[in-house]
N, C-alpha and C. Protein backbone atom coordinates (compact mmCIF):
# COMPACT_ATOMS: atom_id res chain seq x y z
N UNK A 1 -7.66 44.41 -0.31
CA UNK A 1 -6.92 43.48 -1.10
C UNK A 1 -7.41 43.56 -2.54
N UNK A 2 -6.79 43.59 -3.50
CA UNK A 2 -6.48 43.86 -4.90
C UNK A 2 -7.24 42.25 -5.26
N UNK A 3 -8.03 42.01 -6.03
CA UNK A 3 -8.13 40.99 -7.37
C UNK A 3 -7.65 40.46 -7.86
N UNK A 4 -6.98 39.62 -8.16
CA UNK A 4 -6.06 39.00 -9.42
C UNK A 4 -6.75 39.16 -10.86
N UNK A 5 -6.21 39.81 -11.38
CA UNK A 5 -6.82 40.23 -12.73
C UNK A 5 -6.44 39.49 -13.31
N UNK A 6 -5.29 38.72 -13.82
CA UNK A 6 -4.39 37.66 -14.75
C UNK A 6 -4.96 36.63 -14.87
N UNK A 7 -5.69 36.00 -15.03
CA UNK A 7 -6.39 34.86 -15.23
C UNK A 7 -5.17 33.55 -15.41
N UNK A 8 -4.48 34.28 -16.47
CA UNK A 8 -3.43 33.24 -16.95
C UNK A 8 -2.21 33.41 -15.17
N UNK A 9 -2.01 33.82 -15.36
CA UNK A 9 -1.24 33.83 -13.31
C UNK A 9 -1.89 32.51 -12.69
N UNK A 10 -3.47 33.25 -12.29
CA UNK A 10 -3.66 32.00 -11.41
C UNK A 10 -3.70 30.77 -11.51
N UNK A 11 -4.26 30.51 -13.67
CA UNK A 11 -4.29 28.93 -13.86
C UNK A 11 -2.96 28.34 -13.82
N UNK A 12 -1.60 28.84 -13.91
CA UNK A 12 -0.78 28.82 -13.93
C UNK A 12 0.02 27.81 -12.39
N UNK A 13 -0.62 29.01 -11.68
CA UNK A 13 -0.06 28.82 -10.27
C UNK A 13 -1.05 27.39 -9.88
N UNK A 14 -2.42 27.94 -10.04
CA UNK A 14 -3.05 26.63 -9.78
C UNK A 14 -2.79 25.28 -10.62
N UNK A 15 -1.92 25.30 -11.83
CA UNK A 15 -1.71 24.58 -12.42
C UNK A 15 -0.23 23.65 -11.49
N UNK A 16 0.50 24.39 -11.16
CA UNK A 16 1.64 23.77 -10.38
C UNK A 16 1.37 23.31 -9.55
N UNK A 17 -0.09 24.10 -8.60
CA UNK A 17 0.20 23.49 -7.17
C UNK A 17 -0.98 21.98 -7.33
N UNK A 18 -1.63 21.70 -8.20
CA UNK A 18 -2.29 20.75 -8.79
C UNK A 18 -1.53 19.35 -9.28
N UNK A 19 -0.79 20.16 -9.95
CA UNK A 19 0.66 19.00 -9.82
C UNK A 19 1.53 18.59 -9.39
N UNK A 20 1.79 19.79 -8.38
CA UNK A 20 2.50 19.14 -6.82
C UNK A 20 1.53 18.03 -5.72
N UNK A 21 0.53 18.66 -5.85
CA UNK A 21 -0.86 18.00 -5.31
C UNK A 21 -0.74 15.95 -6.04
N UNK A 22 -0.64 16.05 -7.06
CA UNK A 22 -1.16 14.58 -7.46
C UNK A 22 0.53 14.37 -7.65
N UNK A 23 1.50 14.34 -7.91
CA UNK A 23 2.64 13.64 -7.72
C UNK A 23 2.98 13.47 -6.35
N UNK A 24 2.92 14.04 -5.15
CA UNK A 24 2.51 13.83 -3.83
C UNK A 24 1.33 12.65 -3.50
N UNK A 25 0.49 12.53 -3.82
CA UNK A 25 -0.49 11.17 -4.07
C UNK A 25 0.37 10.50 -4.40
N UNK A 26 0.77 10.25 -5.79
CA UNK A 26 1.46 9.42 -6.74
C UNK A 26 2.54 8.13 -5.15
N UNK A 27 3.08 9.65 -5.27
CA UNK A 27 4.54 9.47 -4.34
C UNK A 27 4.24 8.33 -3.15
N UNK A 28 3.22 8.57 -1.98
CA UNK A 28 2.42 8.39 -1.05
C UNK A 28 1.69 7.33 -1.52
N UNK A 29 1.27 7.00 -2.36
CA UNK A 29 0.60 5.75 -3.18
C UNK A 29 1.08 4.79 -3.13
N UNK A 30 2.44 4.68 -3.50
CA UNK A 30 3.57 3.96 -4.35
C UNK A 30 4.34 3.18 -3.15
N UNK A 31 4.26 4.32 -1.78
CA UNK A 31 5.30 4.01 -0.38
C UNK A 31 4.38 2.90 0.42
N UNK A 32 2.95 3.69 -0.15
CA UNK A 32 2.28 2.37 1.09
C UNK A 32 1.99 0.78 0.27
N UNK A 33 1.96 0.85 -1.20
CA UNK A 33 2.14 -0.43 -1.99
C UNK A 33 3.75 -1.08 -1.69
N UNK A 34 4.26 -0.33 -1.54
CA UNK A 34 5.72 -0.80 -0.59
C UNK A 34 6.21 -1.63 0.32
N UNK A 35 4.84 -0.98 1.26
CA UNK A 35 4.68 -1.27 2.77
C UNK A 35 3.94 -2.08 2.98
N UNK A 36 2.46 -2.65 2.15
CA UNK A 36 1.95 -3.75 1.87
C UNK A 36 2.86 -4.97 1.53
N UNK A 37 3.67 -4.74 0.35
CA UNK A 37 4.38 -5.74 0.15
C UNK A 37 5.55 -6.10 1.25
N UNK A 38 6.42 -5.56 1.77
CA UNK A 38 6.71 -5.59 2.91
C UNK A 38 6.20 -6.07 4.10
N UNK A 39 4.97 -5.84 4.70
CA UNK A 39 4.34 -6.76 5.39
C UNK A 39 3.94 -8.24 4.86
N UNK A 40 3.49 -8.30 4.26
CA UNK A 40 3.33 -9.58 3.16
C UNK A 40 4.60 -10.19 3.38
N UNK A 41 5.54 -9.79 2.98
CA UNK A 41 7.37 -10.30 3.38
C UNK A 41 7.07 -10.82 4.87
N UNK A 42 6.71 -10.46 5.46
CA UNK A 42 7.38 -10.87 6.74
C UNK A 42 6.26 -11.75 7.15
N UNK A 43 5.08 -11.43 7.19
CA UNK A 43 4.55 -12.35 7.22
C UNK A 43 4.26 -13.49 7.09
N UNK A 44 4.92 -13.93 5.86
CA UNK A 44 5.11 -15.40 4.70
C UNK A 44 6.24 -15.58 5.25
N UNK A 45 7.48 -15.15 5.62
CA UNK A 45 8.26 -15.60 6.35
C UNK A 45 8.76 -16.15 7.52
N UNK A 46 7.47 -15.10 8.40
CA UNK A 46 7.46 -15.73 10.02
C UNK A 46 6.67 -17.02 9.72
N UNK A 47 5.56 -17.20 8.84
CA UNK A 47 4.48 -18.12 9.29
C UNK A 47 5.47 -19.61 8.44
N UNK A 48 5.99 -19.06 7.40
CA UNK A 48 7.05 -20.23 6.75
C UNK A 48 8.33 -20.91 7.64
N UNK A 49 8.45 -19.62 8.32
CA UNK A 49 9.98 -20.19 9.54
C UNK A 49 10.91 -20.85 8.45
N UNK A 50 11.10 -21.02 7.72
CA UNK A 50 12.03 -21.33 6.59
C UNK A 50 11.94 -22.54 6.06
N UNK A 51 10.75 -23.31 6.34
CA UNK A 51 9.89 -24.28 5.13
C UNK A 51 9.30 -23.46 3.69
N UNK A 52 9.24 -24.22 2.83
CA UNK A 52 8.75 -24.64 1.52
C UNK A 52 7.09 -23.77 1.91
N UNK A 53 6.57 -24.50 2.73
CA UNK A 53 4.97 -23.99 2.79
C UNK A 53 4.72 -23.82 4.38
N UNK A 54 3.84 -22.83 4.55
CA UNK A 54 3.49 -22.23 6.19
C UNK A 54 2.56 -23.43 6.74
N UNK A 55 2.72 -23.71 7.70
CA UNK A 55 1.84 -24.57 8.58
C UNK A 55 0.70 -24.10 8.65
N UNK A 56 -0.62 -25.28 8.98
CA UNK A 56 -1.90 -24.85 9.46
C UNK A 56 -1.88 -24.47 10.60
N UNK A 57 -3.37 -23.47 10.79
CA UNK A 57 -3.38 -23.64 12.02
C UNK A 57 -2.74 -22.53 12.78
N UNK A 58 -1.84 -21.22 12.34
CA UNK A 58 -1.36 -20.64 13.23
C UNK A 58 -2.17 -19.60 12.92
N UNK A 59 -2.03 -18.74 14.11
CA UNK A 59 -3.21 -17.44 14.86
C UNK A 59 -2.20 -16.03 14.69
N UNK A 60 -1.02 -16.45 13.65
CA UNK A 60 -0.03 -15.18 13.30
C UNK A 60 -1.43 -14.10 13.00
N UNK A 61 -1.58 -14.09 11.94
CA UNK A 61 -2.60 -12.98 11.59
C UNK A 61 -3.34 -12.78 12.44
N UNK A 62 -4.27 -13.40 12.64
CA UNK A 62 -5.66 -12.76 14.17
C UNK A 62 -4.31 -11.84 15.19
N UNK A 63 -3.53 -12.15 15.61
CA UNK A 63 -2.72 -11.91 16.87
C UNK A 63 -2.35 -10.63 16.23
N UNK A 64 -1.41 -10.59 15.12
CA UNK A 64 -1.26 -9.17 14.27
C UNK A 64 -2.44 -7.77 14.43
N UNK A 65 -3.55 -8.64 13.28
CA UNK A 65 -4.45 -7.59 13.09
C UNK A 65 -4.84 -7.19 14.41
N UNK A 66 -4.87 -7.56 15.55
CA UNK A 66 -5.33 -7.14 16.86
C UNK A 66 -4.48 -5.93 17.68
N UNK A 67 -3.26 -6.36 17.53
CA UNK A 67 -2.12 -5.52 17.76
C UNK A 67 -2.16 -4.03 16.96
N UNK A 68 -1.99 -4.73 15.76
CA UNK A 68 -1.60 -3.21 14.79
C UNK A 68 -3.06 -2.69 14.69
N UNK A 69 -4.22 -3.22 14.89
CA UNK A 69 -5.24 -2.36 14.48
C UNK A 69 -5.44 -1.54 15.87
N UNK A 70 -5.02 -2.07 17.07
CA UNK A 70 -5.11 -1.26 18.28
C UNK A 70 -4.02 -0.06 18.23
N UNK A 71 -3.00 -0.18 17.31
CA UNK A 71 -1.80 1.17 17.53
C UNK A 71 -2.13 1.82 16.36
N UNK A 72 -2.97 1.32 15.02
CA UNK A 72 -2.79 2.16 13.99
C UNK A 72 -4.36 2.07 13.53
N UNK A 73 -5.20 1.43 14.32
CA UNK A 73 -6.39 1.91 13.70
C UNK A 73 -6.91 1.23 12.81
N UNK A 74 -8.19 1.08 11.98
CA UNK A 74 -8.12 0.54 11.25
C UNK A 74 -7.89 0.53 10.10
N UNK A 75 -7.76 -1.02 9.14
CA UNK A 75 -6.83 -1.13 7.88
C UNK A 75 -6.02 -2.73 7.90
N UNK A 76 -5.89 -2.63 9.03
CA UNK A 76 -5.32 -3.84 9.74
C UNK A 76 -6.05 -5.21 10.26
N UNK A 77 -7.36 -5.46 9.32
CA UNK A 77 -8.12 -6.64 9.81
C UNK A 77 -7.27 -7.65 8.99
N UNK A 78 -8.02 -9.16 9.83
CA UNK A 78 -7.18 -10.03 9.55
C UNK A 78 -7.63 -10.32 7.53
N UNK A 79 -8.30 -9.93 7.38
CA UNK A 79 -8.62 -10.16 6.08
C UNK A 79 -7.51 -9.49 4.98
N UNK A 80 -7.22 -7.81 5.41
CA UNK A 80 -6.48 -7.16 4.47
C UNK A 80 -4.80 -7.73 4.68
N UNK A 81 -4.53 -8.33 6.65
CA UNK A 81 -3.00 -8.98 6.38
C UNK A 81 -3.27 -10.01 5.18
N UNK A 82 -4.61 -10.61 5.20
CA UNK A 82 -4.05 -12.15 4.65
C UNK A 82 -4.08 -11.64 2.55
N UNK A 83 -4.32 -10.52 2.38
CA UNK A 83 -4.13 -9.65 1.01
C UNK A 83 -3.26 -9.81 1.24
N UNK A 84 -1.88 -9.05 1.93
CA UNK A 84 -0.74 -8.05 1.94
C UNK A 84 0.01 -9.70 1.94
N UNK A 85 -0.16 -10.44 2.46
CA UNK A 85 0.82 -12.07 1.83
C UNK A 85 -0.01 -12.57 1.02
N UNK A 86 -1.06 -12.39 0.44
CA UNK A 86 -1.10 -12.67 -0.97
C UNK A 86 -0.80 -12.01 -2.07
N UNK A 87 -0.50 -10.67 -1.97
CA UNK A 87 0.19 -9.64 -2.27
C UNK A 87 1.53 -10.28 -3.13
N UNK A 88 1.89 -10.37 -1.79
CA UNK A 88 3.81 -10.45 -1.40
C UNK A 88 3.81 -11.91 -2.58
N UNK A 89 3.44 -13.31 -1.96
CA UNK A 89 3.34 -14.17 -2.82
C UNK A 89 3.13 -13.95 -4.28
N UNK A 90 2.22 -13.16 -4.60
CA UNK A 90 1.62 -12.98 -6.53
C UNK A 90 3.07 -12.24 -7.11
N UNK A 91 3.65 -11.61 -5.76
CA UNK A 91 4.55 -10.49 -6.84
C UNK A 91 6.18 -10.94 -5.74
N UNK A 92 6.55 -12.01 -5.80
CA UNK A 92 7.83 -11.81 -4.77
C UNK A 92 9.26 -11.17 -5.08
N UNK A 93 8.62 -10.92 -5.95
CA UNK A 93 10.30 -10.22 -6.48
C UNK A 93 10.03 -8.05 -6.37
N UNK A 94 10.48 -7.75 -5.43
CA UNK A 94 10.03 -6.24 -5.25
C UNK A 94 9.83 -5.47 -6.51
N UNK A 95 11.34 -5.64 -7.06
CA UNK A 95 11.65 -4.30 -8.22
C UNK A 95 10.96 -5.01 -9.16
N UNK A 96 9.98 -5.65 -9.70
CA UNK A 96 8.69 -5.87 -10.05
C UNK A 96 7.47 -4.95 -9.78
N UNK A 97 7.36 -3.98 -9.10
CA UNK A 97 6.09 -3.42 -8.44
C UNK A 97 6.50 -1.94 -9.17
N UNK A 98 5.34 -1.49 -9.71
CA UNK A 98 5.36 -0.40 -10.82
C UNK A 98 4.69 0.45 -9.85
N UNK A 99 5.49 1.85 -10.24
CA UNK A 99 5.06 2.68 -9.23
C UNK A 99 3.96 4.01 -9.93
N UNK A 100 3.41 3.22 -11.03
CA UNK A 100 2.01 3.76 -11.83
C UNK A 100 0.62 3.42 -10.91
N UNK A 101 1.39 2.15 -10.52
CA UNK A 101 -0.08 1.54 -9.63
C UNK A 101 -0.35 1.64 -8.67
N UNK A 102 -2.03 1.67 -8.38
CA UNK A 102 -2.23 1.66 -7.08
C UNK A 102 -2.40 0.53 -6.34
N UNK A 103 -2.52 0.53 -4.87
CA UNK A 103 -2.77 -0.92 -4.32
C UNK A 103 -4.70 -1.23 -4.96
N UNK A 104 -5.04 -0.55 -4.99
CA UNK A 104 -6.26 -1.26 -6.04
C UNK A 104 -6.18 -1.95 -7.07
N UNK A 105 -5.38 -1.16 -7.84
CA UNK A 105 -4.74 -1.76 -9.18
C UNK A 105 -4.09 -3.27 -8.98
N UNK A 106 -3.73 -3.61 -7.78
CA UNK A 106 -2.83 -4.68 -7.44
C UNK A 106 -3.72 -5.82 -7.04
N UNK A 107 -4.53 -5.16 -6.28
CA UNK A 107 -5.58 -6.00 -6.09
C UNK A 107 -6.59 -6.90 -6.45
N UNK A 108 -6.81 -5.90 -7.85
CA UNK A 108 -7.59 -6.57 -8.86
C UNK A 108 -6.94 -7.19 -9.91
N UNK A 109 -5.81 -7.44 -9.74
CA UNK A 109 -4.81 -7.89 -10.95
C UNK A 109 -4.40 -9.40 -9.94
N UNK A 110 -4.47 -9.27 -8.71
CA UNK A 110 -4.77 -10.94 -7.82
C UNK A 110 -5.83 -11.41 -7.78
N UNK A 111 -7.14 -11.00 -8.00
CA UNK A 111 -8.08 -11.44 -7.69
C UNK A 111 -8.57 -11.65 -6.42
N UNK A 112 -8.37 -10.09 -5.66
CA UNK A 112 -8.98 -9.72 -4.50
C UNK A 112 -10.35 -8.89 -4.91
């Protein structure tokens, strides 16, 4: 097998696939800040049942994080649902959510 002599070739090539590389992040970043907020949605909704404010006292979350952390592993403690509806609450309006940011970025802009 031959060398690549071109220097400029490979930074080139490595230059594209570097930037296919992090707009793929970007992309993938953006879907699961999505999907946070989305859970957050439903969450604040089941536990609201269509009152003003959620009742004390309910075991929605513990019962969740138990479920989803048994099919998806963890990520799913009851601590990060009760983020993903504080999430949802700080920002309820979707097309609000900038797709520059990360869910870190979001996080620290609630004061998680």
């Amino acid at each position: 097998m031959k060398p690549v002599k071109n220097d400029d070739l490979y930074l080139n090539i490595k230059n594209i696939f570097q930037s296919a590389r992090d707009s793929a992040y970007r992309q993938v970043n953006f879907i699961m800040v999505e999907a946070y907020w989305n859970i957050g949605q439903q969450i604040v909704q089941e536990e609201q049942n269509g009152k003003e404010r959620a009742e004390y006292g309910s075991y929605l979350i513990k019962e969740l994080s138990s479920r989803l952390t048994k099919d998806f592993g963890k990520g799913f403690t009851q601590q990060n649902l009760r983020n993903m509806r504080q999430f949802y609450n700080c920002f309820p309006i979707r097309y609000t959510l900038c797709s520059e940011l990360s869910w870190t970025h979001y996080k620290i802009s609630i004061g998680l």
